[in-house]
Protein backbone atom coordinates (compact mmCIF):
# COMPACT_ATOMS: atom_id res chain seq x y z
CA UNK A 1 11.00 47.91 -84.45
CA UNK A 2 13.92 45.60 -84.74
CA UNK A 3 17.59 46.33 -85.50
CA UNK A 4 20.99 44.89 -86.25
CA UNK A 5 24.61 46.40 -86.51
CA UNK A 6 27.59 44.81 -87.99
CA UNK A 7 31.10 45.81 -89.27
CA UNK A 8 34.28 45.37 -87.71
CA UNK A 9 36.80 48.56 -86.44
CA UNK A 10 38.91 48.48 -89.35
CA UNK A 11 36.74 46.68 -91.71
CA UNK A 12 35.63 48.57 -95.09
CA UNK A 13 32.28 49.91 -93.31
CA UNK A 14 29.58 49.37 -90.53
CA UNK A 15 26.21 48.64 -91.38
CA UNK A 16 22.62 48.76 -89.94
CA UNK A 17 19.92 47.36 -90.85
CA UNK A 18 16.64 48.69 -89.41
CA UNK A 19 12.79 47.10 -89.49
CA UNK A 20 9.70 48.51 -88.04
CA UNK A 21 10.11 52.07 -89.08
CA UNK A 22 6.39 53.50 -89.95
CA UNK A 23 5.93 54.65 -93.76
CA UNK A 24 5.90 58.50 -94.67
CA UNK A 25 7.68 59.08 -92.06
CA UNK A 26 10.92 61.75 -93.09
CA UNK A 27 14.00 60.79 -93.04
CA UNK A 28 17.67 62.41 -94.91
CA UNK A 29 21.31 61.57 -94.46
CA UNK A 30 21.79 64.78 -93.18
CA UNK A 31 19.54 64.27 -89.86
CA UNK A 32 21.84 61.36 -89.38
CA UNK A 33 25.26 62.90 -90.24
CA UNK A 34 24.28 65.71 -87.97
CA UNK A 35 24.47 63.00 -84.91
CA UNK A 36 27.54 61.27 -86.08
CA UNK A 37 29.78 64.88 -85.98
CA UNK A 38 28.19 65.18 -82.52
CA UNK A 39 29.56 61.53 -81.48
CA UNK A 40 33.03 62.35 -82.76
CA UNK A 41 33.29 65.74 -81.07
CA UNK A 42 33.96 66.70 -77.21
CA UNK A 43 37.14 67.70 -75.51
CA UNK A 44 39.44 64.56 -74.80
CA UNK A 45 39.06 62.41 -78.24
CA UNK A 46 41.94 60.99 -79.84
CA UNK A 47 43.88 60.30 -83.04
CA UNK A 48 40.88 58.17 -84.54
CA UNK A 49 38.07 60.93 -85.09
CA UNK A 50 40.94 63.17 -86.95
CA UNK A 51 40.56 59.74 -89.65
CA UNK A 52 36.92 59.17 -89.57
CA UNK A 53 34.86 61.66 -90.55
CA UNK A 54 31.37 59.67 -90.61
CA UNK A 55 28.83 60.09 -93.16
CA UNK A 56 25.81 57.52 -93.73
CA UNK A 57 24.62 56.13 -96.77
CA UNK A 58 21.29 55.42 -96.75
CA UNK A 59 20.54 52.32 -99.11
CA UNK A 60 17.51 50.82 -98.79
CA UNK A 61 14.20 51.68 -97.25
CA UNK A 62 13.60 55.59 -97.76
CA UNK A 63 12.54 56.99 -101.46
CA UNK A 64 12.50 60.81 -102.01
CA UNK A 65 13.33 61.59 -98.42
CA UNK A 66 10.23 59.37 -96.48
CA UNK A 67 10.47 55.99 -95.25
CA UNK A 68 8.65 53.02 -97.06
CA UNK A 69 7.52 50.96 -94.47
CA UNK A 70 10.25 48.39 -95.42
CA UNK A 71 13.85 48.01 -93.89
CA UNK A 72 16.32 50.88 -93.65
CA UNK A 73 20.10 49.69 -94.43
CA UNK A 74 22.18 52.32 -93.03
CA UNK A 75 26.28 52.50 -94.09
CA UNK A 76 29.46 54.52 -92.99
CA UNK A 77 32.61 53.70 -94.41
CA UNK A 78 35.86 53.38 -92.63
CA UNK A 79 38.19 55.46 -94.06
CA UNK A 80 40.96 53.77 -92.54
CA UNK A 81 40.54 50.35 -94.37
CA UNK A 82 42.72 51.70 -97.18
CA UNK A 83 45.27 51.47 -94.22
CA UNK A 84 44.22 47.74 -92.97
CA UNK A 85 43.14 46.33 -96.16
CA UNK A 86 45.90 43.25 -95.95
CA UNK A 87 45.56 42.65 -92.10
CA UNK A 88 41.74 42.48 -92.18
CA UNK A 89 41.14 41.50 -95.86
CA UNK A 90 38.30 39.78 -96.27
CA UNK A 91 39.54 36.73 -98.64
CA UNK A 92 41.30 33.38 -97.42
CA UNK A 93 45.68 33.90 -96.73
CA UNK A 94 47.62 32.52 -99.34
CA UNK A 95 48.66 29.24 -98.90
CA UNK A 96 52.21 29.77 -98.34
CA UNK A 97 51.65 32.49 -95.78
CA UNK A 98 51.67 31.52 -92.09
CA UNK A 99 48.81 33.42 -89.45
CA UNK A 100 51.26 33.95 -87.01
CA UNK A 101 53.29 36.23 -89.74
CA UNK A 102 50.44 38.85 -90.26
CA UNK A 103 51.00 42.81 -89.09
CA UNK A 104 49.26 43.67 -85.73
CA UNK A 105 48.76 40.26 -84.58
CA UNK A 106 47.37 40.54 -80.81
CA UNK A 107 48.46 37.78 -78.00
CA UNK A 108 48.62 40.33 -74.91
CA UNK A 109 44.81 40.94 -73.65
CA UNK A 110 44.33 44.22 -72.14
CA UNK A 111 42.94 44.69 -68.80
CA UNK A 112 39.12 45.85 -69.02
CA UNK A 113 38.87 45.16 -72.64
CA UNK A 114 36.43 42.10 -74.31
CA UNK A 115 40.12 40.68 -75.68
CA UNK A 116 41.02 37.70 -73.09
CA UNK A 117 37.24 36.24 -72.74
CA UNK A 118 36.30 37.01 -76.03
CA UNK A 119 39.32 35.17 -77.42
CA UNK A 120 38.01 32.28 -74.78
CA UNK A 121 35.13 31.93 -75.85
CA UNK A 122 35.14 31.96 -79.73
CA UNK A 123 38.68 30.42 -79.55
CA UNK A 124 40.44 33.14 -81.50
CA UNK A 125 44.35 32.96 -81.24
CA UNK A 126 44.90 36.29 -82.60
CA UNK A 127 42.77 38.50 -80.44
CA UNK A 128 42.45 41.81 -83.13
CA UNK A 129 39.85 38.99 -84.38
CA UNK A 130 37.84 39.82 -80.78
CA UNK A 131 39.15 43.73 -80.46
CA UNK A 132 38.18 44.44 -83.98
CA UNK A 133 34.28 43.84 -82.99
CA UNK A 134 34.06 44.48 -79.47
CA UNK A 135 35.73 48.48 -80.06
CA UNK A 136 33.27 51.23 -79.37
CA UNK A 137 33.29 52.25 -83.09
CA UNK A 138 30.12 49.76 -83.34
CA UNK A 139 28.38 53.21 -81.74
CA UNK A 140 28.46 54.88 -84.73
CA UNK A 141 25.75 52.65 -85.69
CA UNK A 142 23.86 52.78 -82.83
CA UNK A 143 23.76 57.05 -82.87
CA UNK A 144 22.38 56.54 -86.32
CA UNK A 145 19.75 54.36 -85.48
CA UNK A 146 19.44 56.56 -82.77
CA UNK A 147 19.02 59.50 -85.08
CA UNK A 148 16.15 57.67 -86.86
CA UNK A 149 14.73 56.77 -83.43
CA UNK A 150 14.94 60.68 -82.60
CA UNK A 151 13.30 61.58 -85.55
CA UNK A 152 10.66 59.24 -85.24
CA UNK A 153 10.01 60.64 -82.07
CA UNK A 154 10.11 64.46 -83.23
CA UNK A 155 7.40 63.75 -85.40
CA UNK A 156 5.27 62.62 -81.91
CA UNK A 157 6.11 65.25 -79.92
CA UNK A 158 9.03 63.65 -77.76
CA UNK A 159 12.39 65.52 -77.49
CA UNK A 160 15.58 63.91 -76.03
CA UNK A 161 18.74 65.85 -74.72
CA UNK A 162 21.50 64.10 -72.61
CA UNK A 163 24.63 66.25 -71.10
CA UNK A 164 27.80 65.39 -69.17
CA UNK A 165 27.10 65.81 -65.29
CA UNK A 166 30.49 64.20 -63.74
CA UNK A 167 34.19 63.50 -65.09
CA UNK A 168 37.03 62.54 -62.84
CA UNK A 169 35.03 63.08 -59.42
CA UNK A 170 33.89 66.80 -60.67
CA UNK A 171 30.40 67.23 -60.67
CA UNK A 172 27.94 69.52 -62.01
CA UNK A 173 25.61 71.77 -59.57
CA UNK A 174 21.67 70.57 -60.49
CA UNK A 175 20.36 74.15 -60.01
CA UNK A 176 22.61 75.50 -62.35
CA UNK A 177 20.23 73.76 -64.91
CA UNK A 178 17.26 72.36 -62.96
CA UNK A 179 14.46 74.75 -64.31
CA UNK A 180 15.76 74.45 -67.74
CA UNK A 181 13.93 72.27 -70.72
CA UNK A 182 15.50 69.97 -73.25
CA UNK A 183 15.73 72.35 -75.63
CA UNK A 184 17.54 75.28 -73.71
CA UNK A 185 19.78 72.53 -72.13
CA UNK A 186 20.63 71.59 -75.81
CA UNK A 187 21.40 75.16 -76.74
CA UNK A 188 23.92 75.03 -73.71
CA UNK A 189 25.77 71.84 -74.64
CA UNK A 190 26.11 72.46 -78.34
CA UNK A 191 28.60 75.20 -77.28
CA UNK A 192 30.14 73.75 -74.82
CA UNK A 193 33.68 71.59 -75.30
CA UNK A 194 32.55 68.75 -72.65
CA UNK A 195 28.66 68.77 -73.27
CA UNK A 196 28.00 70.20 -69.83
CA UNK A 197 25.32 72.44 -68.91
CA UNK A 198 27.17 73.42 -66.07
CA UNK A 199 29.67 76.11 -67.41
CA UNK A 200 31.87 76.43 -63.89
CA UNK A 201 32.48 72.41 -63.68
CA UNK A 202 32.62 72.49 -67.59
CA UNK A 203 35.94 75.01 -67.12
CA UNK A 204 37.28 72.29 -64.35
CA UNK A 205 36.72 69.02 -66.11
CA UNK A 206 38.46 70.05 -69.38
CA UNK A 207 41.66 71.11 -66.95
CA UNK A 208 41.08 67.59 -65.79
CA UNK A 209 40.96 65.95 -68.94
CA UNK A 210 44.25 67.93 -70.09
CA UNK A 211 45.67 66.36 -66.76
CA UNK A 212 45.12 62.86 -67.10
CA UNK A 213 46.50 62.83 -70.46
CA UNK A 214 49.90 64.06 -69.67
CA UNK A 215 50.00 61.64 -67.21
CA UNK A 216 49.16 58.60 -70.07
CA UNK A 217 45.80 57.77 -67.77
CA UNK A 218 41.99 58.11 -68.38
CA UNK A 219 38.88 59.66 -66.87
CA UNK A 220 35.38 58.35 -66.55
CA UNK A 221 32.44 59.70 -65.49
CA UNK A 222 28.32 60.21 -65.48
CA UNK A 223 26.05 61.44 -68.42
CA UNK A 224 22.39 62.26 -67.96
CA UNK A 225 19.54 61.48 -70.83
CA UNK A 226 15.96 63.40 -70.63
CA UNK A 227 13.31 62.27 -72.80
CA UNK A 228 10.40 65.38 -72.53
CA UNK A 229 6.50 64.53 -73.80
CA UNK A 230 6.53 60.72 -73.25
CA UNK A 231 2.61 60.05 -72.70
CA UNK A 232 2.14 57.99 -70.04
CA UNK A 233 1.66 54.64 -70.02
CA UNK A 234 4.71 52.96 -72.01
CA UNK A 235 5.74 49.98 -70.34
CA UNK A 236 4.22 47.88 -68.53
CA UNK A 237 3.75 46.22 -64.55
CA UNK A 238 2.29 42.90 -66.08
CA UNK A 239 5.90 41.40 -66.85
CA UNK A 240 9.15 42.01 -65.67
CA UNK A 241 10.52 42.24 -69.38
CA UNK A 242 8.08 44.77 -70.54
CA UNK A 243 9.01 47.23 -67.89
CA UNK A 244 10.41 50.34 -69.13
CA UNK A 245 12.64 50.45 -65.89
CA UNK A 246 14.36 47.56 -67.22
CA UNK A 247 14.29 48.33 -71.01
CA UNK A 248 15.76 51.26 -70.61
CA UNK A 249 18.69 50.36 -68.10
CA UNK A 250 19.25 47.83 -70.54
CA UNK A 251 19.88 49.99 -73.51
CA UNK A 252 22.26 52.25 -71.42
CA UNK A 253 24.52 49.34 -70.00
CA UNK A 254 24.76 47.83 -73.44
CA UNK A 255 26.97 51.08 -74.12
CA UNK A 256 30.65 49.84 -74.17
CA UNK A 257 32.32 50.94 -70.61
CA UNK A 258 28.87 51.46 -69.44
CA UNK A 259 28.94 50.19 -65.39
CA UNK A 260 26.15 51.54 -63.49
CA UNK A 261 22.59 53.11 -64.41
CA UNK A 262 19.94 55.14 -62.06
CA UNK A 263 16.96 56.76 -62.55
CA UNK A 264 15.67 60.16 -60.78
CA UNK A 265 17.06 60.37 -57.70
CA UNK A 266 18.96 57.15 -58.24
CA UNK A 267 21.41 56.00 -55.37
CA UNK A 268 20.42 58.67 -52.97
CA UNK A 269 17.10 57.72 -52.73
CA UNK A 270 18.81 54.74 -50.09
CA UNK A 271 19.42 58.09 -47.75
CA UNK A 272 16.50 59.50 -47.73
CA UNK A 273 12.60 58.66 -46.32
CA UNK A 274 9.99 57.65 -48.62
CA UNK A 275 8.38 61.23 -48.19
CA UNK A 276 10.88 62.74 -49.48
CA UNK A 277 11.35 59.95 -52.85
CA UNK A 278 8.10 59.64 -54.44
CA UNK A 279 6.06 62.15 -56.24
CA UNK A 280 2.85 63.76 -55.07
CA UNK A 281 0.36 63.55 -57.46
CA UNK A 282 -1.89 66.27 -59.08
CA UNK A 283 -4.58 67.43 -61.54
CA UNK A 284 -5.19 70.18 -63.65
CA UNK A 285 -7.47 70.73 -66.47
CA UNK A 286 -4.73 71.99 -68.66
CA UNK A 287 -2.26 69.37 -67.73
CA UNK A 288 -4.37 66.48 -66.23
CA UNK A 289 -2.65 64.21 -64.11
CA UNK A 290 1.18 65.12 -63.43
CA UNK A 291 3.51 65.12 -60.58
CA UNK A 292 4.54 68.18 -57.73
CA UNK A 293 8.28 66.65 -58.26
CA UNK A 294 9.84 64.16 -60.32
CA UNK A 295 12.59 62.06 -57.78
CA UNK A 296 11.60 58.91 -59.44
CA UNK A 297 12.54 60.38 -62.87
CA UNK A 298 9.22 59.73 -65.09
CA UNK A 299 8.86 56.08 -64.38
CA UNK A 300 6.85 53.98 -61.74
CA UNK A 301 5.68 50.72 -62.48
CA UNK A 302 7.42 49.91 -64.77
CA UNK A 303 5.72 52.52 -66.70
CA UNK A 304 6.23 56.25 -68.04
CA UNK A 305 4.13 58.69 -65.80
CA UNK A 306 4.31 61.39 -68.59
CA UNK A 307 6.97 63.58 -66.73
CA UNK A 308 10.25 64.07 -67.95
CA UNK A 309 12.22 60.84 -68.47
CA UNK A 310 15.50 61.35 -66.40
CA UNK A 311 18.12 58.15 -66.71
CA UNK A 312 22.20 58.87 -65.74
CA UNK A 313 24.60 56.45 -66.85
CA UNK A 314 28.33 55.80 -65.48
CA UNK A 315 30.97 54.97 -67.87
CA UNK A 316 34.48 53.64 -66.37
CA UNK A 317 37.69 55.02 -67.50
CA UNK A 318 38.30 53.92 -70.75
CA UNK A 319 40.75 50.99 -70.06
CA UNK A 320 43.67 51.16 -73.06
CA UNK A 321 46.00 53.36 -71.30
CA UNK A 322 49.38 54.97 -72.53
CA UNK A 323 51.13 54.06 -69.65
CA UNK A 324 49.31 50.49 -70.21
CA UNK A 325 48.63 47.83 -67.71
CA UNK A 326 50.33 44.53 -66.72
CA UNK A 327 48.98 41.46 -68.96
CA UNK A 328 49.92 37.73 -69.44
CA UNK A 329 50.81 36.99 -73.23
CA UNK A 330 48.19 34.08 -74.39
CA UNK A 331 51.34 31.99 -76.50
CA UNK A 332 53.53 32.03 -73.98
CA UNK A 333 51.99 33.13 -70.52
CA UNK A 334 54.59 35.37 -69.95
CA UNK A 335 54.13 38.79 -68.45
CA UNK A 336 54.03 41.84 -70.70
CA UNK A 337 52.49 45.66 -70.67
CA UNK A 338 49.41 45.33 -72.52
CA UNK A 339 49.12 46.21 -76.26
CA UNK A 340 48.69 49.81 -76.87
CA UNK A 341 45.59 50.60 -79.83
CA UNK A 342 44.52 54.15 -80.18
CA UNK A 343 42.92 55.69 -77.42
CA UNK A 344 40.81 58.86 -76.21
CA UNK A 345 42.04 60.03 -72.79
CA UNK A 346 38.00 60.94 -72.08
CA UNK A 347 35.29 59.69 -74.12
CA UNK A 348 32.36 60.34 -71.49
CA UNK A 349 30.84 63.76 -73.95
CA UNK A 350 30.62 61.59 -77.13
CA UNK A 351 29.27 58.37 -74.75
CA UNK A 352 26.47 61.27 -73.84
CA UNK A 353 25.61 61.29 -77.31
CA UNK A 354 25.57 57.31 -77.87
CA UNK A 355 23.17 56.89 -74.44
CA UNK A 356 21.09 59.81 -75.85
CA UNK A 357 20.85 57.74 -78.98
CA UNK A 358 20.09 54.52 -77.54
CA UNK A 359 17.61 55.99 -75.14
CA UNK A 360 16.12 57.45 -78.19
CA UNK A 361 15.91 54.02 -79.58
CA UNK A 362 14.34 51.89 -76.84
CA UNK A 363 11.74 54.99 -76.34
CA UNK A 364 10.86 54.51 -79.74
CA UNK A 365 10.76 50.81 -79.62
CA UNK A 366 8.51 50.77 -76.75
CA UNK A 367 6.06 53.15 -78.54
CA UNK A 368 5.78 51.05 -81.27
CA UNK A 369 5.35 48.14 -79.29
CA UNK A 370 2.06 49.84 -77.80
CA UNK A 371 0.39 51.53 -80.95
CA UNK A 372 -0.20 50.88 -84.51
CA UNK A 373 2.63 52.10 -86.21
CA UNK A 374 2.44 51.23 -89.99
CA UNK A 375 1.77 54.91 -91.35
CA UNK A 376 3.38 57.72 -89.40
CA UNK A 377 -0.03 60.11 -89.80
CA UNK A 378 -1.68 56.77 -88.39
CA UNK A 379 0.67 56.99 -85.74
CA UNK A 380 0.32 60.65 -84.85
CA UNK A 381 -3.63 60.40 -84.72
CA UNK A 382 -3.57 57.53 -82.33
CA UNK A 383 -1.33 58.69 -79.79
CA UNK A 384 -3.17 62.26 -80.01
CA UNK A 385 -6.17 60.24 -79.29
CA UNK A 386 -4.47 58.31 -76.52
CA UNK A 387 -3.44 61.62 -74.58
CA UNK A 388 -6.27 63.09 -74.77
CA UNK A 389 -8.08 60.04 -73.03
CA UNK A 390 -5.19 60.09 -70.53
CA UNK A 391 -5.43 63.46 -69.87
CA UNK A 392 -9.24 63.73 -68.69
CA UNK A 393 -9.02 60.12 -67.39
């Protein structure tokens, strides 16, 4: 399974176009729509997702509501464009018009944002031209291929959830949640204005959020993806690229304001002994091999172990600010505030839905990658056949 996105901020629409995807396998707009209202929501969003109200368009790949085999184009319109249709028209400038004259020209880089390197590097004068790309709206593709990616995996068993556990320095309290699947931790979030299963440091973070935006600043924070009924065995230790360590920290740092990734434990396995960091490992015959605890969160060897999947991800404050930072203007290297584009004073509960959906996506990669995957009841048999043989290994 391969994928593309493309589509610029403002531009008429994004666009996805995804290949791989098993025939027969059931797929609607509405499974996908269901994901985007998800991204858009959580306390601490700004002007932007009043605007946009997403909605796919699937045009190519599924008849009568299962997939073909062949590739999936996925659409969303911007409903803005009306709004931007002469600044990022799509046809040559007149002749007689000058670049430097068009509305919302950008020569002040902000601080923490692609504009200054990106404008480097593809030599753009007029930095929107770098902005208009590099904005986190390109997730709305990526939580619809996500959505595809969770469907696919639905239909094998596998469930995904991810949830806030830290904004601003408050953190949630594991227990509150720790004997809880991916299901009931679902049923928690979906009612919940942050996406935290925690309902005391829920109250506490949305105070914070309300804080920071008086005060024209942002908050970051951490979000937390399970993955529940991975068989074991995806990935690999032959090759450093095909371990799902790796894969899957990649997916989760290619978020936008993504900084840090850890698995299980993560950091804190540094403070404590190997006895008390790796999982004991035992048999039954109704579960076959699994593990008395899961610190290294579903994964050694660069392969799944068949426990629960357990990745965190830290996204940095989000970096346009309303009281905005200091910046050198690229025409005349002058000092200036940075430009000011719309802004969300949080964004870490809809980022939990993006590295949901892009977990989703490598875990369903990386399960094609190791089984025939051309019909989805092909699919289905093999893997059943696969966990069986794992189980009584």
């Amino acid at each position: 399974m391969r994928f593309f996105t493309a589509g610029e901020s403002h531009g008429p629409q994004l666009t996805a176009i995804i290949e791989g995807l098993p025939s027969q396998m059931p797929l609607t707009a509405e499974m996908i729509n269901t994901e985007l209202k998800r991204r858009q929501g959580g306390h601490g969003r700004g002007r932007r997702m009043q605007i946009e109200k997403d909605k796919v368009l699937i045009t190519s790949g599924v008849r009568h509501g299962l997939t073909l085999g062949s590739p999936v184009t996925l659409t969303v319109e911007n409903d803005d464009w009306k709004h931007w249709t002469n600044i990022m028209g799509i046809e040559p400038l007149p002749d007689d018009m000058n670049p430097e004259d068009i509305k919302r020209r950008i020569t002040r880089p902000r601080p923490g944002h692609a504009d200054l390197v990106g404008g480097m590097k593809y030599g753009h004068r007029d930095l929107r031209n770098v902005l208009e790309r590099s904005s986190a709206r390109e997730t709305t593709m990526r939580v619809a291929i996500g959505a595809v990616a969770k469907q696919f995996l639905r239909q094998l068993g596998i469930k995904t959830v991810a949830h806030v556990t830290e904004i601003g320095g408050i953190t949630t309290d594991p227990e509150s949640y720790a004997s809880l699947n991916a299901d009931e931790i679902r049923e928690i979030i979906e009612q919940d204005p942050v996406y935290c299963a925690d309902e005391v440091a829920s109250a506490k973070m949305v105070s914070a959020i309300d804080d920071i935006k008086e005060r024209g600043d942002t908050l970051g924070g951490v979000v937390e993806v399970v993955v529940e009924g991975c068989p074991p065995g995806i990935g690999s230790y032959v090759q450093f690229d095909r371990k799902m360590d790796g894969r899957l920290a990649g997916a989760m740092m290619s978020i936008n304001a993504f900084k840090g990734v850890e698995f299980g434990m993560g950091f804190k396995m540094a403070q404590n002994p190997g006895s008390k960091v790796h999982d004991e490992i035992a048999w039954s015959e109704e579960l076959g091999y699994y593990r008395k605890s899961n610190r290294l969160g579903g994964l050694e060897g660069g392969m799944t172990t068949g426990m629960p999947i357990v990745i965190r991800g830290v996204m940095k404050p989000i970096p346009t600010l309303y009281k905005p930072l200091e910046s050198v203007d690229i025409e005349t290297k002058e000092p200036f505030v940075a430009t000011i584009e719309r802004s969300d004073p949080c964004a870490v509960p809809a980022a939990s839905v993006v590295a949901e959906h892009v977990i989703a996506t490598e875990v369903a990669k990386a399960i094609m990658d190791e089984f025939r995957s051309d019909t989805m009841d092909g699919l289905q048999e093999e893997i059943n056949r696969y966990r069986e043989y794992v189980k009584g290994f």
